[in-house]
Protein backbone atom coordinates (compact mmCIF):
# COMPACT_ATOMS: atom_id res chain seq x y z
CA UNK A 1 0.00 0.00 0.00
CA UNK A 2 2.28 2.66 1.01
CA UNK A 3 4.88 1.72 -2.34
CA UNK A 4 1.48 2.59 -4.38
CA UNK A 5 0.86 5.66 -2.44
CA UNK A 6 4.34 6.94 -3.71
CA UNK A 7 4.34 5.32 -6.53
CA UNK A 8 0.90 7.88 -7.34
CA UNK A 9 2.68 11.08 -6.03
CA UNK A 10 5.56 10.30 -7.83
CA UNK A 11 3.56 10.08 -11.15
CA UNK A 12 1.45 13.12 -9.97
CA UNK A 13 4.28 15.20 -10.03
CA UNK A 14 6.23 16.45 -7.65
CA UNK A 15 3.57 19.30 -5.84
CA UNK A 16 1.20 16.26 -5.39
CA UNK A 17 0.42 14.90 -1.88
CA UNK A 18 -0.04 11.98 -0.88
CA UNK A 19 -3.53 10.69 -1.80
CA UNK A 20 -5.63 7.98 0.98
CA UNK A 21 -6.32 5.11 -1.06
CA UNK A 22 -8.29 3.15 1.58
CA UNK A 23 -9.59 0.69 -1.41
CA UNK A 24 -6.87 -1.54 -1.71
CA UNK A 25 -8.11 -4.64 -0.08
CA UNK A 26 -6.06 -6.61 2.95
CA UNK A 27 -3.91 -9.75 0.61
CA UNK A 28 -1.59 -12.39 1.28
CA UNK A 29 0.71 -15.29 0.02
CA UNK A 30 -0.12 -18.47 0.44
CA UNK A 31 1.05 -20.81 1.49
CA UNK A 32 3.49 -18.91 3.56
CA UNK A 33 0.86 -16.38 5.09
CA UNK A 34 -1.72 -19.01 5.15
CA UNK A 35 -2.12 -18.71 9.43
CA UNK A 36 -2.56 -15.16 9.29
CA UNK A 37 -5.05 -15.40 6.43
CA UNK A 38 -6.89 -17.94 8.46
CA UNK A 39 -7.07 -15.51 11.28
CA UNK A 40 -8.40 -12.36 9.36
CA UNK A 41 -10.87 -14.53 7.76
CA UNK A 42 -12.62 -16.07 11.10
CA UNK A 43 -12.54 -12.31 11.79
CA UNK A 44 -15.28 -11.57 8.77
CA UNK A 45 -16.62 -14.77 8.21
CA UNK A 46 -18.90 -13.63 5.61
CA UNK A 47 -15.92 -12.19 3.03
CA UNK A 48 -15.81 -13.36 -0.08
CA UNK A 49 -11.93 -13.86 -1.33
CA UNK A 50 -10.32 -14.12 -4.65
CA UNK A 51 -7.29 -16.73 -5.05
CA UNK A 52 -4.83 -15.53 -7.97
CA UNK A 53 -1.62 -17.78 -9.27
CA UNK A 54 1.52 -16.06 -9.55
CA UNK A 55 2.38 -17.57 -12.37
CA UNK A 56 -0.31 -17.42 -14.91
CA UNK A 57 -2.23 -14.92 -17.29
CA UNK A 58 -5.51 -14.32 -18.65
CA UNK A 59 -7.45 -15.50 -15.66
CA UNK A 60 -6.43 -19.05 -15.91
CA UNK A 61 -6.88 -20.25 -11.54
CA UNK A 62 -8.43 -17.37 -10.51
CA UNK A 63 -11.49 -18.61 -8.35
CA UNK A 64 -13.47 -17.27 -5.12
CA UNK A 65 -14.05 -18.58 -1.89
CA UNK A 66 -16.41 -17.77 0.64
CA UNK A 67 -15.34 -20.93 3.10
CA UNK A 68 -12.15 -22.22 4.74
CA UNK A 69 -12.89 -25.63 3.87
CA UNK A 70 -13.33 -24.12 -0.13
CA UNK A 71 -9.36 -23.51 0.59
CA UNK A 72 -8.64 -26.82 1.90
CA UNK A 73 -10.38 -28.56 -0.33
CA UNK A 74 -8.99 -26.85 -3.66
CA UNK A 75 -5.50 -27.31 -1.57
CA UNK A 76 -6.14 -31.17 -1.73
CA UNK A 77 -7.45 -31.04 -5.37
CA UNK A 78 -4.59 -29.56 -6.46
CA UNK A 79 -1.92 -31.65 -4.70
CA UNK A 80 -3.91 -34.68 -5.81
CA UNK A 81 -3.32 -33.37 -9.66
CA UNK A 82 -0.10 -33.24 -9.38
CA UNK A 83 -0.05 -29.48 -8.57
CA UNK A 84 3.48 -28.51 -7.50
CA UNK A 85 2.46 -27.35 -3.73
CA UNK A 86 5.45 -24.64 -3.68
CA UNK A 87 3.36 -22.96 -5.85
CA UNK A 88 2.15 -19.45 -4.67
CA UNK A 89 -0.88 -17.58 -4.63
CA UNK A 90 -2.22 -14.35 -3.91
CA UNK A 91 -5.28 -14.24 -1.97
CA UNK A 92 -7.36 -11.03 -1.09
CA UNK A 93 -10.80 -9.56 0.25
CA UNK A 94 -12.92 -9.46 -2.96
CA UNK A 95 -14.24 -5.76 -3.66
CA UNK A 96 -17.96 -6.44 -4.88
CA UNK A 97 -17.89 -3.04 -6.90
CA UNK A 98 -14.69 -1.65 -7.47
CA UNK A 99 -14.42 1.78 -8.78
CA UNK A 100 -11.85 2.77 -11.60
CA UNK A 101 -8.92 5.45 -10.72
């Protein structure tokens, strides 16, 4: 958040402050921030989250979830298709109606 804040001052110009961008929703890695995740999400219970790969394009593995057990159950999927599990993802609070800046 706060390299995207510069990032848009920066580009701005140099007069430009810093502008609040509250929008960008709370993310993380799995597997490696898979605890935390789990711990934010029994916080909101009712978020819906969108899983991306790192390492694809044009939407290919993007999916939602809604449930924990939609995570572990993909996770077992996956390893069971021969998935490579050191794979990462990036998973984050869904926006229902993002606005454009």
């Amino acid at each position: 958040k706060q390299w995207y804040q510069r990032r848009v001052a920066i580009t701005a110009g140099e007069n430009c402050r810093y502008m609040h961008l509250d929008f960008i929703p709370v993310t993380y890695i799995l597997p490696a921030d898979y605890n935390i995740f789990v711990e934010e999400f029994r916080k909101n219970p009712t978020s819906t989250w969108i899983m991306k790969p790192n390492a694809k394009a044009r939407g290919i593995g993007i999916f939602l979830i809604n449930k924990l057990s939609q995570l572990k159950k993909w996770s077992r999927d996956s390893r069971q298709m021969g998935h490579n599990p050191k794979d990462t993802y990036v998973i984050s609070r869904y926006i229902d109606n993002p606005h454009l800046i």
